[in-house]
N, C-alpha and C. Protein backbone atom coordinates (compact mmCIF):
# COMPACT_ATOMS: atom_id res chain seq x y z
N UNK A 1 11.44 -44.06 -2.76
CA UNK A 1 10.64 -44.32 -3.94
C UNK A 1 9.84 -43.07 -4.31
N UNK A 2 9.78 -42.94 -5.89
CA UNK A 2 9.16 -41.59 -6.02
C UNK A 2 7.79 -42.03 -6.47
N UNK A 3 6.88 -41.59 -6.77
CA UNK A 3 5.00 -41.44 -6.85
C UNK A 3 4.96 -40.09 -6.96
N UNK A 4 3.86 -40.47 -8.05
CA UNK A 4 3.00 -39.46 -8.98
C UNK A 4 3.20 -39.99 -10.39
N UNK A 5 2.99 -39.57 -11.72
CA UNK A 5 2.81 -39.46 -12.76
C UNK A 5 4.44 -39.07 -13.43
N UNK A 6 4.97 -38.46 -12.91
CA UNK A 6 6.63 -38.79 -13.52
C UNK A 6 7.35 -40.02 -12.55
N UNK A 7 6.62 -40.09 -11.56
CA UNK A 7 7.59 -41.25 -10.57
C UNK A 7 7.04 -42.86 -10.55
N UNK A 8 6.16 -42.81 -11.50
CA UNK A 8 5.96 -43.93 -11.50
C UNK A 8 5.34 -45.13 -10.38
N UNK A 9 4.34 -44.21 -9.89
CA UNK A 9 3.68 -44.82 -8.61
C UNK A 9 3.39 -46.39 -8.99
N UNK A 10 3.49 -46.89 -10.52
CA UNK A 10 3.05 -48.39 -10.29
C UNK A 10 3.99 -49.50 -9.92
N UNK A 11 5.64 -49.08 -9.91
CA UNK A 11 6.33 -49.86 -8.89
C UNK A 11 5.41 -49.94 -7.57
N UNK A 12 4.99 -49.59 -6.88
CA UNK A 12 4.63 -49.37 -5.77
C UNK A 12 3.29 -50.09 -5.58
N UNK A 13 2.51 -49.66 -6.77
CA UNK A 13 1.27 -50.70 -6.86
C UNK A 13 1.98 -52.31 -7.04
N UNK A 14 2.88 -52.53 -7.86
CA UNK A 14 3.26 -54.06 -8.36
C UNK A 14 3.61 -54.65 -7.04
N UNK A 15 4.16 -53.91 -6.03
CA UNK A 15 4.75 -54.31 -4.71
C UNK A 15 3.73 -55.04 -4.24
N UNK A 16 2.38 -54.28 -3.94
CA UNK A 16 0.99 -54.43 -3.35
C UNK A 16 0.27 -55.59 -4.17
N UNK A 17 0.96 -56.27 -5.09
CA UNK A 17 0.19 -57.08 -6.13
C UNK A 17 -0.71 -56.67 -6.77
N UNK A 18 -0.99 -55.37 -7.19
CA UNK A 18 -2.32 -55.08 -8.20
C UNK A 18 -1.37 -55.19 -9.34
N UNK A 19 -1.92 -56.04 -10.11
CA UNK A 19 -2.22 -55.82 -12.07
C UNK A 19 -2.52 -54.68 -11.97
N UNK A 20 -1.43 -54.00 -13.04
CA UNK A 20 -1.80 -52.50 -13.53
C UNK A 20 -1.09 -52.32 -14.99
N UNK A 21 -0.93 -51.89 -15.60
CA UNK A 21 -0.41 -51.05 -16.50
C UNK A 21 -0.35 -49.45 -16.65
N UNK A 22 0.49 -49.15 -17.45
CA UNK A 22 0.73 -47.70 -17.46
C UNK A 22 0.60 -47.45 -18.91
N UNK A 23 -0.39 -46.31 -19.21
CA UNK A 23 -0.83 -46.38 -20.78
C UNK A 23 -0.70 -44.85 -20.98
N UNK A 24 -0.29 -44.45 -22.38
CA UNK A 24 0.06 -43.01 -23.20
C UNK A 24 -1.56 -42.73 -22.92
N UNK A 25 -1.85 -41.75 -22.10
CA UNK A 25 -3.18 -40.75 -22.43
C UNK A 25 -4.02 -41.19 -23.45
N UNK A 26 -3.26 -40.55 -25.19
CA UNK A 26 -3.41 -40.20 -25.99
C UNK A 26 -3.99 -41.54 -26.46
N UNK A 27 -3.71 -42.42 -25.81
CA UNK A 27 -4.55 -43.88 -26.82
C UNK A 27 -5.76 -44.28 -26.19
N UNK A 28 -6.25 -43.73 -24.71
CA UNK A 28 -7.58 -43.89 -24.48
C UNK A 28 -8.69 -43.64 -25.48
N UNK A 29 -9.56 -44.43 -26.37
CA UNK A 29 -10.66 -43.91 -26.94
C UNK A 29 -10.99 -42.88 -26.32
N UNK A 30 -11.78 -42.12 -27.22
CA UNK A 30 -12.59 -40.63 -26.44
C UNK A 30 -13.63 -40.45 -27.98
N UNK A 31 -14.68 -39.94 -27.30
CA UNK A 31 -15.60 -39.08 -28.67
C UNK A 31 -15.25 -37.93 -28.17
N UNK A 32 -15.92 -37.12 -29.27
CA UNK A 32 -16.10 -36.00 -29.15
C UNK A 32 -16.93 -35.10 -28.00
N UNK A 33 -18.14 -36.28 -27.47
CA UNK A 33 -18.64 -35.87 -26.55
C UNK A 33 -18.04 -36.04 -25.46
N UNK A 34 -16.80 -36.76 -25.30
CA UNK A 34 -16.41 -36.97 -24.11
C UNK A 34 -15.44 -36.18 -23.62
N UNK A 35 -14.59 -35.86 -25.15
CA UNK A 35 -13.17 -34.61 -24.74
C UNK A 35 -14.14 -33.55 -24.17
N UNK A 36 -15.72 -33.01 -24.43
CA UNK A 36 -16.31 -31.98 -24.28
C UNK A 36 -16.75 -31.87 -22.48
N UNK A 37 -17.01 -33.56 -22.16
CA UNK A 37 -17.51 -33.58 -20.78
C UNK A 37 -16.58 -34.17 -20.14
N UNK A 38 -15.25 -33.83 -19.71
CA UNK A 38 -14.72 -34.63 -18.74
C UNK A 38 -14.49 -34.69 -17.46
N UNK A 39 -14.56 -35.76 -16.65
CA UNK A 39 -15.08 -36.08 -15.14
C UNK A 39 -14.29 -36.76 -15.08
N UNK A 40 -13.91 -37.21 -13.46
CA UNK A 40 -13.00 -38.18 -13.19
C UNK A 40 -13.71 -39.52 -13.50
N UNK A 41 -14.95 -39.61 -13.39
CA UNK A 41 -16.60 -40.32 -13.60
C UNK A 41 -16.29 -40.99 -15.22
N UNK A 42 -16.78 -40.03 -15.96
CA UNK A 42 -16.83 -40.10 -16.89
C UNK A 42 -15.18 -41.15 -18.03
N UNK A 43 -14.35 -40.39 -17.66
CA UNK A 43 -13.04 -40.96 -17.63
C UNK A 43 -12.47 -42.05 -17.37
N UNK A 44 -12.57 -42.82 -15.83
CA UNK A 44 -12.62 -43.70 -15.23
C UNK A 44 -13.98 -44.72 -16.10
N UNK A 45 -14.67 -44.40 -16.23
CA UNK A 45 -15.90 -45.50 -16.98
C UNK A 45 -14.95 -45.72 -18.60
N UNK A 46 -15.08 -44.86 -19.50
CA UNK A 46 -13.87 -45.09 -20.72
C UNK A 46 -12.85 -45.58 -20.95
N UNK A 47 -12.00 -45.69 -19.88
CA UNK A 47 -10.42 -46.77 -19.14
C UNK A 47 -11.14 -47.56 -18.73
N UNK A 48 -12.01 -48.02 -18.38
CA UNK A 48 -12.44 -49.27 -17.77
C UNK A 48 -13.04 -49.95 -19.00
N UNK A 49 -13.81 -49.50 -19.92
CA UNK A 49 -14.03 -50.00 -21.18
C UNK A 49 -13.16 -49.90 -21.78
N UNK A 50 -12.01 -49.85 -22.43
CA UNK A 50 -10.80 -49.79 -22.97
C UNK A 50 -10.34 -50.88 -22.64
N UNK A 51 -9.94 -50.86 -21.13
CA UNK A 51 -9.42 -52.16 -20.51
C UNK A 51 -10.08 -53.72 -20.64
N UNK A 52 -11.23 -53.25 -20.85
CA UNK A 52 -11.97 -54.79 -20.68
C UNK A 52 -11.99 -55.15 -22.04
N UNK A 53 -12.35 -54.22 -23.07
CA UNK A 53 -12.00 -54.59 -24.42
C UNK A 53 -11.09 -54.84 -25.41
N UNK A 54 -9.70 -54.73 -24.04
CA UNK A 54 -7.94 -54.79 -24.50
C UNK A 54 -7.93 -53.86 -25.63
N UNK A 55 -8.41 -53.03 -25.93
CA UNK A 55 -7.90 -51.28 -26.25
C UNK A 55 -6.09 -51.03 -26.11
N UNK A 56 -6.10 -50.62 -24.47
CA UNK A 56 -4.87 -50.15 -24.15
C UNK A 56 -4.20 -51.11 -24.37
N UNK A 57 -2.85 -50.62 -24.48
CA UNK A 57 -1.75 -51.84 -24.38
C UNK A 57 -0.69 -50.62 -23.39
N UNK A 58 0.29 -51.70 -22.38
CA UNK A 58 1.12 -50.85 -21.75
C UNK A 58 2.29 -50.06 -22.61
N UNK A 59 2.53 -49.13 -21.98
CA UNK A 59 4.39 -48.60 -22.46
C UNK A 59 5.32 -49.01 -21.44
N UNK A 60 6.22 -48.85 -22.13
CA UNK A 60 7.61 -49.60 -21.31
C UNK A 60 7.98 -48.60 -20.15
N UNK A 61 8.02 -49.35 -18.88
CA UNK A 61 8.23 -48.75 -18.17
C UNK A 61 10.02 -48.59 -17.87
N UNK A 62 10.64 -48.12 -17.63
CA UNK A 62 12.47 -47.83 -17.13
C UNK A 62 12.03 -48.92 -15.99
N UNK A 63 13.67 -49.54 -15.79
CA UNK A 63 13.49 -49.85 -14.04
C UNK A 63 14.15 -48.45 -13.19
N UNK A 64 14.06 -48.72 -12.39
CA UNK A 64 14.60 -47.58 -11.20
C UNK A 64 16.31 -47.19 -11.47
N UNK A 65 17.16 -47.67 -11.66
CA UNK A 65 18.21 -47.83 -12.53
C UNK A 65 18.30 -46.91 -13.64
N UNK A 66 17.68 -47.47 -14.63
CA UNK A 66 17.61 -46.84 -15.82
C UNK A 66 16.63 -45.54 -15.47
N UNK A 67 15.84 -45.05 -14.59
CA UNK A 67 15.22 -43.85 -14.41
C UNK A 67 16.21 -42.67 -13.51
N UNK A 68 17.25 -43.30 -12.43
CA UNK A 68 18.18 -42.31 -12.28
C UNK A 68 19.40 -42.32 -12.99
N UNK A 69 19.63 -43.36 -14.14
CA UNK A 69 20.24 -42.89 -15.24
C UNK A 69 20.02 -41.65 -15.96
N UNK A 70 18.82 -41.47 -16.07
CA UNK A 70 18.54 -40.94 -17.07
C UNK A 70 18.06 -39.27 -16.45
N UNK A 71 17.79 -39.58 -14.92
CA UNK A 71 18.04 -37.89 -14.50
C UNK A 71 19.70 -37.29 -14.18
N UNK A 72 20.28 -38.51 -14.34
CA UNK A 72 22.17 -38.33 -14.28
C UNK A 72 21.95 -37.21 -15.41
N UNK A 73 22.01 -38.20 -16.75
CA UNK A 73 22.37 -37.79 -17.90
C UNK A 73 21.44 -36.49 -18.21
N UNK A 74 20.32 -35.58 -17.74
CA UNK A 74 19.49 -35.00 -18.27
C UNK A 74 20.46 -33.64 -17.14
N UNK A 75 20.29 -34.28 -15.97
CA UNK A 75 21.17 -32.59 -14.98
C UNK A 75 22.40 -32.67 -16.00
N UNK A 76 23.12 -33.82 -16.72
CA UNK A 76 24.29 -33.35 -17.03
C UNK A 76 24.22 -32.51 -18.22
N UNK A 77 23.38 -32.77 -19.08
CA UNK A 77 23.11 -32.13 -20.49
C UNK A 77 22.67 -30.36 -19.79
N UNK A 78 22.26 -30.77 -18.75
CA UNK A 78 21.63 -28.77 -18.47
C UNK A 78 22.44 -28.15 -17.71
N UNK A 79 24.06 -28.98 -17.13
CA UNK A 79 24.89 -28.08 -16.59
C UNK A 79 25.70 -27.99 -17.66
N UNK A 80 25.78 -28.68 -18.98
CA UNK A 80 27.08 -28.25 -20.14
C UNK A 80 26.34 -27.39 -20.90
N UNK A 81 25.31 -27.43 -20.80
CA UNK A 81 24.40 -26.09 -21.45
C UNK A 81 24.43 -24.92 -20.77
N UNK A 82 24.68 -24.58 -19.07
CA UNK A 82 24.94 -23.44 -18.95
C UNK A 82 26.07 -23.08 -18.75
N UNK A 83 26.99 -23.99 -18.45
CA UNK A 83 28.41 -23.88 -18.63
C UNK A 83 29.19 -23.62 -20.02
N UNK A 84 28.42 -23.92 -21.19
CA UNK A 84 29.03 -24.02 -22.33
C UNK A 84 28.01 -23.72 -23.05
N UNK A 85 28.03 -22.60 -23.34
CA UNK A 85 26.66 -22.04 -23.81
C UNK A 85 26.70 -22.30 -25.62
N UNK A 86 27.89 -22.45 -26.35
CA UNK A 86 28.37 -22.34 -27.36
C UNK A 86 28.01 -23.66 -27.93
C-alpha cells in the first residue's frame, strides 16, 4: 500500500475506521490574512471550520485498480514518447 499525498494514505485511514475525506487544497476558504500567516495551527483550525460548516466536499478518489491503471498507462505514454519521438 502506498501513503503520502499521491498514494492516498486515506485507504489506510478507512481501514482504521476514521471518517475522512480527501479535498482539492484550492477549495479550503482562506483570507488574505491567512495565505499571509500560514501554520500547520493556523491551517488545521480553517479545515476544521470548513468541515464543521460542510464547506469541503470530497473528490473522487480511484480504487487501487484504477490507480495502477493509470501508472500502466502514464509509464506507457513516456516510453512511446522516448521511443517515438515523432
Amino acid at each position: 500500500m502506498k501513503l503520502g499525498f499521491l498514494g492516498f494514505g486515506y485507504r489506510k485511514l478507512q481501514q482504521l475506521n476514521f471518517q475522512c475525506i480527501v479535498v482539492n487544497p484550492g477549495d479550503v476558504p482562506q483570507t488574505n490574512k491567512n495565505a499571509l500567516n500560514k501554520t500547520d495551527k493556523i491551517d488545521s483550525k480553517r479545515i476544521a471550520l470548513a468541515l464543521r460548516t460542510r464547506q469541503l466536499k470530497g473528490i473522487f478518489i480511484p480504487s487501487e485498480t484504477q490507480e495502477d491503471d493509470r501508472i500502466i498507462l502514464r509509464q506507457r505514454a513516456q516510453l512511446v514518447k522516448k521511443y517515438n519521438p515523432n
